[in-house]
ModelCIF file with pLDDT and N, C-alpha, C, O atoms, coordinates in Angstrom:
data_MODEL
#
_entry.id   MODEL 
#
_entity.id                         1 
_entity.type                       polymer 
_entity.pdbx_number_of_molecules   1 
#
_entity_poly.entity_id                      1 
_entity_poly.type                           'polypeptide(L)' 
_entity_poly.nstd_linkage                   no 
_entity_poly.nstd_monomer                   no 
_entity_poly.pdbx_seq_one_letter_code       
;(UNK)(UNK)(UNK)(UNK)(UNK)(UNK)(UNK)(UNK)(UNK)(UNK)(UNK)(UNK)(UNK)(UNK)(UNK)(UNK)
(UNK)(UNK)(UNK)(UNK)(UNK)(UNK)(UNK)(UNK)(UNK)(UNK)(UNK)(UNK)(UNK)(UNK)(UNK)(UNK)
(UNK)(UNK)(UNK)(UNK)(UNK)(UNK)(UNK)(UNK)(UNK)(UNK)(UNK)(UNK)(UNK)
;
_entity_poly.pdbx_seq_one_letter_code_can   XXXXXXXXXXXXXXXXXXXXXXXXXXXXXXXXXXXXXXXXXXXXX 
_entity_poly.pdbx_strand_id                 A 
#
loop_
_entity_poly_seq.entity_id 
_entity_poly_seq.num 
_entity_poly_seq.mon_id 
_entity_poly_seq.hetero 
1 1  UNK n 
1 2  UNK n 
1 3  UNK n 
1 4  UNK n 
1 5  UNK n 
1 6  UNK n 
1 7  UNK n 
1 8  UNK n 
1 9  UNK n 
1 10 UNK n 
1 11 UNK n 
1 12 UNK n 
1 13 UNK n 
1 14 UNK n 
1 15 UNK n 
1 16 UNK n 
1 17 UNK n 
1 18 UNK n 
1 19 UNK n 
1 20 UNK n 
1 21 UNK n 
1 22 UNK n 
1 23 UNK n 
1 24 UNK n 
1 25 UNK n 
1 26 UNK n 
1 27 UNK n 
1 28 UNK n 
1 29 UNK n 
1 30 UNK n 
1 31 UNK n 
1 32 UNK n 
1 33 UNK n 
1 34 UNK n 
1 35 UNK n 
1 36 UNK n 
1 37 UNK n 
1 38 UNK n 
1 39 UNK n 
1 40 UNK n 
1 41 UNK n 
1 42 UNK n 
1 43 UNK n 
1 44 UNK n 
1 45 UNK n 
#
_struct_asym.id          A 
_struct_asym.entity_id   1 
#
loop_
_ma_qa_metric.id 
_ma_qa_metric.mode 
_ma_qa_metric.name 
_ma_qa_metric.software_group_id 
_ma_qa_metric.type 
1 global pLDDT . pLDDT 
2 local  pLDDT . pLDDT 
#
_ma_qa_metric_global.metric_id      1 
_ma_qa_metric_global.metric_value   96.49 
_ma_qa_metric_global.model_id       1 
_ma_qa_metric_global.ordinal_id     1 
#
loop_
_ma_qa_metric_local.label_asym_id 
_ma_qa_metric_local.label_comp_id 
_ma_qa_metric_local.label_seq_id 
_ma_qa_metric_local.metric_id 
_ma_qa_metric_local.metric_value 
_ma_qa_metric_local.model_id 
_ma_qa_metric_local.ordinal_id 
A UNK 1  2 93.00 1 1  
A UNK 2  2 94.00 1 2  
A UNK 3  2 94.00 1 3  
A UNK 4  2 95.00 1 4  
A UNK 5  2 96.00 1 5  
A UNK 6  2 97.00 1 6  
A UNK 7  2 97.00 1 7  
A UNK 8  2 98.00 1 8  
A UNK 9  2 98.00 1 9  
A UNK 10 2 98.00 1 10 
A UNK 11 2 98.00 1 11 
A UNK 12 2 98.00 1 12 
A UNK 13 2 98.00 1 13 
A UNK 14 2 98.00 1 14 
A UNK 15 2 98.00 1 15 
A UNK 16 2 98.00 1 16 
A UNK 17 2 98.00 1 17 
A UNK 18 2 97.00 1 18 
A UNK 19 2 98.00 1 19 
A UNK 20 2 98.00 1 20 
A UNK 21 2 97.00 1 21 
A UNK 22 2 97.00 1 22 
A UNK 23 2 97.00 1 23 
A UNK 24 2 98.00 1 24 
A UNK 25 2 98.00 1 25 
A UNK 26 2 97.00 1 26 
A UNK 27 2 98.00 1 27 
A UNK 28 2 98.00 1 28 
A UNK 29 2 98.00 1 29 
A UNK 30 2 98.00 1 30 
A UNK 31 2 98.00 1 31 
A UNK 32 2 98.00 1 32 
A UNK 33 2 98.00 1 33 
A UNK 34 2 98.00 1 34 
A UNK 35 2 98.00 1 35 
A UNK 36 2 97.00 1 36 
A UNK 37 2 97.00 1 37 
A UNK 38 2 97.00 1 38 
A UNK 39 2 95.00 1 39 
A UNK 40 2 94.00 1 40 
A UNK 41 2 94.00 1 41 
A UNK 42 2 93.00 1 42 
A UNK 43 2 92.00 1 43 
A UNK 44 2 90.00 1 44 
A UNK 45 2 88.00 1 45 
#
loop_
_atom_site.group_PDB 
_atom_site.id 
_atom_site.type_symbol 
_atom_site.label_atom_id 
_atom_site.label_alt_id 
_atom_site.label_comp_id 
_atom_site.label_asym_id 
_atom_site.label_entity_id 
_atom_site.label_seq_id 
_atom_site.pdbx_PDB_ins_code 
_atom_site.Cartn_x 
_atom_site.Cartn_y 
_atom_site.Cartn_z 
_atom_site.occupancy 
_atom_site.B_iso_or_equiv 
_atom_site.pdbx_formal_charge 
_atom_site.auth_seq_id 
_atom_site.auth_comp_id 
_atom_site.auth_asym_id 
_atom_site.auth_atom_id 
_atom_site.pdbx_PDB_model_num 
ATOM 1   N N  . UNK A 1 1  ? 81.816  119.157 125.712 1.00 93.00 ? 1  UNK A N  1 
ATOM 2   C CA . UNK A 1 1  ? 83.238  118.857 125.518 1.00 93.00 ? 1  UNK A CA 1 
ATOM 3   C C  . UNK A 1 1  ? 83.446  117.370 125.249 1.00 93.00 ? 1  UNK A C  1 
ATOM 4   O O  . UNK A 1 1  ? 83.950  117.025 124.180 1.00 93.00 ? 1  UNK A O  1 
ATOM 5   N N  . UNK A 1 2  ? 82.974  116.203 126.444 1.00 94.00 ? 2  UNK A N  1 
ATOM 6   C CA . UNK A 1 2  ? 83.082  115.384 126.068 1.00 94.00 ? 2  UNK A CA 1 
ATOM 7   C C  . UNK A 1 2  ? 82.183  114.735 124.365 1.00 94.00 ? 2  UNK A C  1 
ATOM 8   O O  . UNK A 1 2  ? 82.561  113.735 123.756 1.00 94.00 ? 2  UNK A O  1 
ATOM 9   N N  . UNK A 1 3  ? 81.377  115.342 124.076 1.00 94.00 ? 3  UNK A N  1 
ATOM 10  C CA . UNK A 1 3  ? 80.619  114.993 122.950 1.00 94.00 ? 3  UNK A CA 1 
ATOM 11  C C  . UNK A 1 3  ? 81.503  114.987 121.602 1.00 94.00 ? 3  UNK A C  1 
ATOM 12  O O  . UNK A 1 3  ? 81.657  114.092 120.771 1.00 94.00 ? 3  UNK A O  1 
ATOM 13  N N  . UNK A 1 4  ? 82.143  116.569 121.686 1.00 95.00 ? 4  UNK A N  1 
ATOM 14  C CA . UNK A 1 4  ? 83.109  116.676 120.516 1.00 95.00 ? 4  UNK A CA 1 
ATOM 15  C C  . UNK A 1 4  ? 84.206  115.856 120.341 1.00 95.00 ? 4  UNK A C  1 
ATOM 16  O O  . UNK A 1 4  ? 84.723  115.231 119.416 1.00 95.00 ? 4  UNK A O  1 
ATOM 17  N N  . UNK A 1 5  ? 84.501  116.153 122.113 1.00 96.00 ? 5  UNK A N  1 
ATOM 18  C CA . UNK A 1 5  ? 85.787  115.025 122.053 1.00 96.00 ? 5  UNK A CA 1 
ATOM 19  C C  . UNK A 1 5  ? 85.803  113.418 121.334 1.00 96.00 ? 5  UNK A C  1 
ATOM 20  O O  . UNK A 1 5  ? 86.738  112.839 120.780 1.00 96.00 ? 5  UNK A O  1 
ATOM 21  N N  . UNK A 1 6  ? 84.496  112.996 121.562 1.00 97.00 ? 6  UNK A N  1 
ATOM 22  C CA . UNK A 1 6  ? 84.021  111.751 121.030 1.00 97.00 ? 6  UNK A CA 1 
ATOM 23  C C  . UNK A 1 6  ? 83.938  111.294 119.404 1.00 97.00 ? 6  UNK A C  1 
ATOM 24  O O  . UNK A 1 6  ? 84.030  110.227 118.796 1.00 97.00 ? 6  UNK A O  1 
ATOM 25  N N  . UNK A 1 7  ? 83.692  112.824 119.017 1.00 97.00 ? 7  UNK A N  1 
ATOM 26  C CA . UNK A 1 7  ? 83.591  113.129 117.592 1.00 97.00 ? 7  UNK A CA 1 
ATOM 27  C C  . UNK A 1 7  ? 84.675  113.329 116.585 1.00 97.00 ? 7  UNK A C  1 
ATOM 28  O O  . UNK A 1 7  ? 84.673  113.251 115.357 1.00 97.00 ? 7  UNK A O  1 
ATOM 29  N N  . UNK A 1 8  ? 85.603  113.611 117.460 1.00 98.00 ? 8  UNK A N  1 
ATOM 30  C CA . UNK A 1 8  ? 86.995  114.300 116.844 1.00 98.00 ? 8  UNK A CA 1 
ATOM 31  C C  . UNK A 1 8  ? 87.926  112.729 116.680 1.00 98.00 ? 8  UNK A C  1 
ATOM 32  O O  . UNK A 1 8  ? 88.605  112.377 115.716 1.00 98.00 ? 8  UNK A O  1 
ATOM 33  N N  . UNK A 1 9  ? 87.651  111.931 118.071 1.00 98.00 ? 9  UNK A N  1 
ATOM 34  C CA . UNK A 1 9  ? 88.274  110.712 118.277 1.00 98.00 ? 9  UNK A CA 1 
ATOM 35  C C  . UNK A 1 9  ? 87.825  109.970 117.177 1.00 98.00 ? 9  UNK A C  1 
ATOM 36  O O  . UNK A 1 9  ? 88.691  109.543 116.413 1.00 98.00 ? 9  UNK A O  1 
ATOM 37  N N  . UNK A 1 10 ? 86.736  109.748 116.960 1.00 98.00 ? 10 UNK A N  1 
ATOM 38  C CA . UNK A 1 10 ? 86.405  108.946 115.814 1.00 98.00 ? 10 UNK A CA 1 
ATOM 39  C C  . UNK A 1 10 ? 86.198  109.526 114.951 1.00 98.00 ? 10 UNK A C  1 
ATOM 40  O O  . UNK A 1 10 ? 85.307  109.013 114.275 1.00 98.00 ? 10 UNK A O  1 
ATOM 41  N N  . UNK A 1 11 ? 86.514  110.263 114.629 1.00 98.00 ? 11 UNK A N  1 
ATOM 42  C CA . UNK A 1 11 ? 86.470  110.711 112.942 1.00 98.00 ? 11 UNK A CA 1 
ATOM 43  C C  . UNK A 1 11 ? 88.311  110.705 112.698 1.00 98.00 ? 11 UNK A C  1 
ATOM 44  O O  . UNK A 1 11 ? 88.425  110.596 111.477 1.00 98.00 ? 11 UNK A O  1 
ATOM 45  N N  . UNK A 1 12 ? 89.502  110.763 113.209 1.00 98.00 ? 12 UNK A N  1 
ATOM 46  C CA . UNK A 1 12 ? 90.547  110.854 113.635 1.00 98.00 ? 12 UNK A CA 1 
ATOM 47  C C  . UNK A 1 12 ? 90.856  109.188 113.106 1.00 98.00 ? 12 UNK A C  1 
ATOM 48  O O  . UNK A 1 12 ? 91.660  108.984 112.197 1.00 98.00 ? 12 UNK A O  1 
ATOM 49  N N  . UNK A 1 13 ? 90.318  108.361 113.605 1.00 98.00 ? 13 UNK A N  1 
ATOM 50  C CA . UNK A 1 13 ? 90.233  106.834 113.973 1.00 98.00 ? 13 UNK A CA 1 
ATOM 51  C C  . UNK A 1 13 ? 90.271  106.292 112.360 1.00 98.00 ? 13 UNK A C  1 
ATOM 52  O O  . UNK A 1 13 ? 91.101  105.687 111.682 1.00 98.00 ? 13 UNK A O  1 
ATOM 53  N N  . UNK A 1 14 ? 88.523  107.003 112.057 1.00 98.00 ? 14 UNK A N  1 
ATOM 54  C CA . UNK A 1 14 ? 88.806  106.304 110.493 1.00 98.00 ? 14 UNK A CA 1 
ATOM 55  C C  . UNK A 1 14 ? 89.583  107.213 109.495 1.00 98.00 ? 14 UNK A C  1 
ATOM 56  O O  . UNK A 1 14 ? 90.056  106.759 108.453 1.00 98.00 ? 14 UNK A O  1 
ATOM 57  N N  . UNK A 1 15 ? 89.693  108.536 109.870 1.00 98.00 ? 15 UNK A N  1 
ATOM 58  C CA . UNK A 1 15 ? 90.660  108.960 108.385 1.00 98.00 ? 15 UNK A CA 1 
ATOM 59  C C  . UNK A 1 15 ? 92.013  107.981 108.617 1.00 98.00 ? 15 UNK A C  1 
ATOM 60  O O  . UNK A 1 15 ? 92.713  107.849 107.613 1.00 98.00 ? 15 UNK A O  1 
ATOM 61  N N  . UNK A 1 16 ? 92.410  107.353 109.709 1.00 98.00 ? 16 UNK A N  1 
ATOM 62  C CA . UNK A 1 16 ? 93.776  106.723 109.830 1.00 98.00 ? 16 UNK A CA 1 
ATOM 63  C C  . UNK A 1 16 ? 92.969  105.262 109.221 1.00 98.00 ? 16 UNK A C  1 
ATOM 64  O O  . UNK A 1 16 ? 93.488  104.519 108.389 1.00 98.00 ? 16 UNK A O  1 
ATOM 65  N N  . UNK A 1 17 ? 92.163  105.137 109.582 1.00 98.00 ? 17 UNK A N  1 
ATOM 66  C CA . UNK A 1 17 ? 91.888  103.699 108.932 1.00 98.00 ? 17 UNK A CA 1 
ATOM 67  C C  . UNK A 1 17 ? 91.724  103.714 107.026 1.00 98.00 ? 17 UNK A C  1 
ATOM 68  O O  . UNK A 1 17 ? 91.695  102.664 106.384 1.00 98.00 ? 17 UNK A O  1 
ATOM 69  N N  . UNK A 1 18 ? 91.687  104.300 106.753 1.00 97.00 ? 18 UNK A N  1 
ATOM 70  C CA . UNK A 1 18 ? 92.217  104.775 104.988 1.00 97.00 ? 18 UNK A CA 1 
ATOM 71  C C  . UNK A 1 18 ? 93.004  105.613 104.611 1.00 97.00 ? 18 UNK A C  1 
ATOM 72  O O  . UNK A 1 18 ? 92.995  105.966 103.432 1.00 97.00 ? 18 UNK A O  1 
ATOM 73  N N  . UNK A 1 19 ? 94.025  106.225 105.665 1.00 98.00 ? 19 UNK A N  1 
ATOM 74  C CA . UNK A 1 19 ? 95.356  106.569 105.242 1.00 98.00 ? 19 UNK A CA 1 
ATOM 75  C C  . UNK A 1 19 ? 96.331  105.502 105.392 1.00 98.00 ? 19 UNK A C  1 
ATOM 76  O O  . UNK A 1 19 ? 97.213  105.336 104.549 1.00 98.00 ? 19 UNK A O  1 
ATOM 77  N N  . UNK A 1 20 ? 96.251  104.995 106.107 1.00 98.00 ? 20 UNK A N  1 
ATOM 78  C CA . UNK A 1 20 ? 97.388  103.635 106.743 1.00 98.00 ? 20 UNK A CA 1 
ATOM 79  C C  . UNK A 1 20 ? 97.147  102.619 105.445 1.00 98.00 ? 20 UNK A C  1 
ATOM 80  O O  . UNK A 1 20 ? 97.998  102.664 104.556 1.00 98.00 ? 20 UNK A O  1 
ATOM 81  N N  . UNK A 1 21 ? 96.110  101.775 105.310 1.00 97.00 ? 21 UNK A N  1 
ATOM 82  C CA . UNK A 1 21 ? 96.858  101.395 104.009 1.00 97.00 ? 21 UNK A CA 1 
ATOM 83  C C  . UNK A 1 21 ? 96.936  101.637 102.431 1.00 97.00 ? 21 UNK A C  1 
ATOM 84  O O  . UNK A 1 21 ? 96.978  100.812 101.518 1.00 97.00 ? 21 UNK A O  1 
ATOM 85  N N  . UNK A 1 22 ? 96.941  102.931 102.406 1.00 97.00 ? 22 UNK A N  1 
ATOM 86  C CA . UNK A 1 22 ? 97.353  103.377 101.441 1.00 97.00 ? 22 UNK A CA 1 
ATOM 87  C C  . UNK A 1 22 ? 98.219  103.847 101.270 1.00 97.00 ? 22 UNK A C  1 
ATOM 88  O O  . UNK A 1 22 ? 98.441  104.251 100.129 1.00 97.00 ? 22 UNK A O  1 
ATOM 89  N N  . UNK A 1 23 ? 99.447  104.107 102.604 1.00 97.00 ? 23 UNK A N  1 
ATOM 90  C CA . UNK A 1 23 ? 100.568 104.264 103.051 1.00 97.00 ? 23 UNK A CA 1 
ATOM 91  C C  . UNK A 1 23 ? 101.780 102.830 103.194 1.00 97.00 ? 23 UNK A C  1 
ATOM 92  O O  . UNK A 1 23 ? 102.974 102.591 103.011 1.00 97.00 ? 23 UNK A O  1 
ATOM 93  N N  . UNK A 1 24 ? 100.692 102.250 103.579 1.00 98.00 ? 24 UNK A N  1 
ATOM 94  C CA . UNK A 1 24 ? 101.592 100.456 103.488 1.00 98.00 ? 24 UNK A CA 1 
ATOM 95  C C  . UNK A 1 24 ? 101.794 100.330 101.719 1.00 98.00 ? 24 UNK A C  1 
ATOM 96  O O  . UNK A 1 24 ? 102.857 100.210 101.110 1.00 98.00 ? 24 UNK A O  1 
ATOM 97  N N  . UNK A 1 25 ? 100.662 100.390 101.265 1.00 98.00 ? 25 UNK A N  1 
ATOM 98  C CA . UNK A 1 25 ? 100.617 100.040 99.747  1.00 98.00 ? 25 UNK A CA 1 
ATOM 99  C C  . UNK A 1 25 ? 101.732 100.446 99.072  1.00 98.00 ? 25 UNK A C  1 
ATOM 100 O O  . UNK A 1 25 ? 102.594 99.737  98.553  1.00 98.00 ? 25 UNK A O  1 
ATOM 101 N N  . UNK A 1 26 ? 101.623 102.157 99.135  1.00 97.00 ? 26 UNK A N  1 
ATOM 102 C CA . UNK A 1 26 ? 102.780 102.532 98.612  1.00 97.00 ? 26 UNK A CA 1 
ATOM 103 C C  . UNK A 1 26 ? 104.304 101.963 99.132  1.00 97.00 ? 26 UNK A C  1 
ATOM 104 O O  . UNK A 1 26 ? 105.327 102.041 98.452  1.00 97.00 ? 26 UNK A O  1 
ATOM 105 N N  . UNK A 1 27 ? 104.244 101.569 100.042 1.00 98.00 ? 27 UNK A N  1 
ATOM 106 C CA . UNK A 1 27 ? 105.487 101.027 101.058 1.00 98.00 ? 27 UNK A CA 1 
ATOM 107 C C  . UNK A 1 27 ? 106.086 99.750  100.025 1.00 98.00 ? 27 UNK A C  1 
ATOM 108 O O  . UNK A 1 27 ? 107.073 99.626  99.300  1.00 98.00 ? 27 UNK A O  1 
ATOM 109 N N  . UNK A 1 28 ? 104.927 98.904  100.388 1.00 98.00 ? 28 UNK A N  1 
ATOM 110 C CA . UNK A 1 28 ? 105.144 97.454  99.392  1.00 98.00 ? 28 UNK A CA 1 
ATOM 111 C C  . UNK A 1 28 ? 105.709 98.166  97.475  1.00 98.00 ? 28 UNK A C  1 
ATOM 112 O O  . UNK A 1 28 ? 106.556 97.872  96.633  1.00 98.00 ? 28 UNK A O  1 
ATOM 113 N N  . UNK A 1 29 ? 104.823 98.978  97.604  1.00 98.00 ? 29 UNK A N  1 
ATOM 114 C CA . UNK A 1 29 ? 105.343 99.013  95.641  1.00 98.00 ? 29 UNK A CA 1 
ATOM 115 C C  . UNK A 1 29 ? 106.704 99.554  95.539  1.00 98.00 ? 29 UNK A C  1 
ATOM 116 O O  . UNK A 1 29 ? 107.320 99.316  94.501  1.00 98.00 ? 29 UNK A O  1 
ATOM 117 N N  . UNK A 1 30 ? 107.419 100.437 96.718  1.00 98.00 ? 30 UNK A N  1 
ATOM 118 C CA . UNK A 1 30 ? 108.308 100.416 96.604  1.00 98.00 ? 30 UNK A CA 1 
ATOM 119 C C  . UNK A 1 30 ? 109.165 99.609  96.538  1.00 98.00 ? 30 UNK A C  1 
ATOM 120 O O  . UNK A 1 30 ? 109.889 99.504  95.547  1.00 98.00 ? 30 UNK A O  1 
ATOM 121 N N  . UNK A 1 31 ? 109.265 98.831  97.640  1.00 98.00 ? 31 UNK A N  1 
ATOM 122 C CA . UNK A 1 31 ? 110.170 97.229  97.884  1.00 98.00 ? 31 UNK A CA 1 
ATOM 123 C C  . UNK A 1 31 ? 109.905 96.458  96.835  1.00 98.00 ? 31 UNK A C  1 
ATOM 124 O O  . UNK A 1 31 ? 110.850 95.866  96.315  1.00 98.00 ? 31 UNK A O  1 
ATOM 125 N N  . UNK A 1 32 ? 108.854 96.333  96.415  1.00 98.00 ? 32 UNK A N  1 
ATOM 126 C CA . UNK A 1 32 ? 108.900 95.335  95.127  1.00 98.00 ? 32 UNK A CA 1 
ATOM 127 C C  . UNK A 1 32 ? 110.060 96.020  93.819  1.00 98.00 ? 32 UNK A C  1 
ATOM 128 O O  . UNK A 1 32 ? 110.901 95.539  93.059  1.00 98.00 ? 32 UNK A O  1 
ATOM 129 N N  . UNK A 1 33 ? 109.591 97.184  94.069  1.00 98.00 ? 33 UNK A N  1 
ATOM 130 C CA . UNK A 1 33 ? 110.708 97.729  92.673  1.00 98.00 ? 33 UNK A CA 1 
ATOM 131 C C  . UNK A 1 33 ? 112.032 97.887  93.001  1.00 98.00 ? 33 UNK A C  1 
ATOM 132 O O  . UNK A 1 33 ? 112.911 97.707  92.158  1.00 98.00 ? 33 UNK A O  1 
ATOM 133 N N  . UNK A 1 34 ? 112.311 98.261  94.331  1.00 98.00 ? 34 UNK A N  1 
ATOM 134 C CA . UNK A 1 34 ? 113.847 97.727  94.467  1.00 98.00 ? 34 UNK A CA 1 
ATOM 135 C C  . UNK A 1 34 ? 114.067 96.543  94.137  1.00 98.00 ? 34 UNK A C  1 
ATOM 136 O O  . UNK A 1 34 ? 114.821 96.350  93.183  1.00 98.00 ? 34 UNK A O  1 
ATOM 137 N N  . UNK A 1 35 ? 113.450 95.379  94.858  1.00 98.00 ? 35 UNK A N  1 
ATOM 138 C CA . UNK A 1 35 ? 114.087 94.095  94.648  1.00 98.00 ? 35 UNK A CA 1 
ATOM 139 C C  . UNK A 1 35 ? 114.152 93.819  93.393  1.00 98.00 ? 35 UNK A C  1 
ATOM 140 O O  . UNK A 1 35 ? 115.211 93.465  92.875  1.00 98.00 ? 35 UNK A O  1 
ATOM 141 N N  . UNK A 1 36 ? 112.868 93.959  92.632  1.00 97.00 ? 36 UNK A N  1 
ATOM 142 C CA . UNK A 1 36 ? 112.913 94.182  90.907  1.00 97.00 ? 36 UNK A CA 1 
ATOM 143 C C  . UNK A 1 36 ? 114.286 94.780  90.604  1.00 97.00 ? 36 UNK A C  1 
ATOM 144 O O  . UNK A 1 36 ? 115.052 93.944  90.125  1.00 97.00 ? 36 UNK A O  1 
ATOM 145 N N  . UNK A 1 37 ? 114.736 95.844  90.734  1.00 97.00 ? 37 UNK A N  1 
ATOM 146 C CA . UNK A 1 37 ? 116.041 96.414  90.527  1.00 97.00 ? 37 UNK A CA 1 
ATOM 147 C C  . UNK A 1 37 ? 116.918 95.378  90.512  1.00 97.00 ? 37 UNK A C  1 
ATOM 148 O O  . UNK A 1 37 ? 117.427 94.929  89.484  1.00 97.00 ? 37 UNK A O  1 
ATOM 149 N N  . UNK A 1 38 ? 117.180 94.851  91.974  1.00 97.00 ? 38 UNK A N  1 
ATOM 150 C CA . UNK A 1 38 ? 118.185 94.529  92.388  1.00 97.00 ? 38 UNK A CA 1 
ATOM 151 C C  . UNK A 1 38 ? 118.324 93.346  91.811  1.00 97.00 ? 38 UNK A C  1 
ATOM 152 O O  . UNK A 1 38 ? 119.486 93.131  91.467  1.00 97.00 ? 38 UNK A O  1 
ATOM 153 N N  . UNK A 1 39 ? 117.496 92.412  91.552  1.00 95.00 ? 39 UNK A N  1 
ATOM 154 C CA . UNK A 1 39 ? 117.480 91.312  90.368  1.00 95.00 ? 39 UNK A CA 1 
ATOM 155 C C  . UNK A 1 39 ? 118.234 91.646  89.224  1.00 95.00 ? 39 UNK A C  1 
ATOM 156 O O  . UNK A 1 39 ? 119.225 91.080  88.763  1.00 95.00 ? 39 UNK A O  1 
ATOM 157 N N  . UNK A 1 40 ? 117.759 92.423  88.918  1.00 94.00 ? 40 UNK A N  1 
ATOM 158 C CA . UNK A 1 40 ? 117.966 92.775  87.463  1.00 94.00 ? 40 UNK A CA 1 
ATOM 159 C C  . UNK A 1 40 ? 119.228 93.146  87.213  1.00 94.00 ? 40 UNK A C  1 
ATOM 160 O O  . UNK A 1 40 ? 119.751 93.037  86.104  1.00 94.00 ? 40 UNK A O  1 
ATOM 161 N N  . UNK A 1 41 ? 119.945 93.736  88.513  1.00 94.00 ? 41 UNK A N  1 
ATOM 162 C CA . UNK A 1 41 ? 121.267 93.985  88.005  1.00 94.00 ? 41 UNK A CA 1 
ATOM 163 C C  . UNK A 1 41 ? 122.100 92.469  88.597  1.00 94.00 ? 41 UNK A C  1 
ATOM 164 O O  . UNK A 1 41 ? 122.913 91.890  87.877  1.00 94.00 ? 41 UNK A O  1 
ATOM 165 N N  . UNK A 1 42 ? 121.840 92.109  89.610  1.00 93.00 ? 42 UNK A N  1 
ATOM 166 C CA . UNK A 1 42 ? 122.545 90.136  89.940  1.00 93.00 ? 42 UNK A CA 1 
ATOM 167 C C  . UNK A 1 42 ? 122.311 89.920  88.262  1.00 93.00 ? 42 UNK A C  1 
ATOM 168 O O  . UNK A 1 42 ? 123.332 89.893  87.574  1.00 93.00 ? 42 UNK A O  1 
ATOM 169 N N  . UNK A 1 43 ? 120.877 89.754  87.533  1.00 92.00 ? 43 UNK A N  1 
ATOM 170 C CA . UNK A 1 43 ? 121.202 88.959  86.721  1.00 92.00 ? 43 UNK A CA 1 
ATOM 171 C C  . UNK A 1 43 ? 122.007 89.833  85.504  1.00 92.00 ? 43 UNK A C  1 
ATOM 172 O O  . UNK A 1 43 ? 122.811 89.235  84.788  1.00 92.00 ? 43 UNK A O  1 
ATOM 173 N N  . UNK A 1 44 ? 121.879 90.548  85.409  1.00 90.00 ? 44 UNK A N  1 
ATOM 174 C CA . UNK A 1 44 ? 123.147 91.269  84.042  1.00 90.00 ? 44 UNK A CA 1 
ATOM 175 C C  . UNK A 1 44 ? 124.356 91.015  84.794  1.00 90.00 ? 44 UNK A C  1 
ATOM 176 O O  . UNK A 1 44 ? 125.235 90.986  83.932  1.00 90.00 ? 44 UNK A O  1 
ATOM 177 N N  . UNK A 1 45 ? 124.903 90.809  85.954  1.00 88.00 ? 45 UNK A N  1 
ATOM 178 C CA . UNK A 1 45 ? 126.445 90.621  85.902  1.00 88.00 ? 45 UNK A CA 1 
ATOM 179 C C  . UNK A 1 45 ? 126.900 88.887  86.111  1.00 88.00 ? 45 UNK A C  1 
ATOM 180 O O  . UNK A 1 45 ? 128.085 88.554  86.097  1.00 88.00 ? 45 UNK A O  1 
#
């Protein structure tokens, strides 16, 4: 039990360690394209 348990924990550990920032990433490209947006319309008015 404890063996698997050990196994499950760290394998758990790194799929979050290459989901997380590829989850931030997408986070940032969003915000960049709002603010991109939001520029864009300040500067047309």
């Amino acid at each position: 039990f404890e063996v698997w348990v050990s196994w499950g924990l760290t394998g758990a550990v790194l799929l979050w360690f290459v989901i997380s920032p590829k989850l931030k990433h997408r986070q940032v490209i969003k915000s960049v394209h709002r603010q991109t947006l939001r520029e864009r319309r300040i500067s047309q008015s």
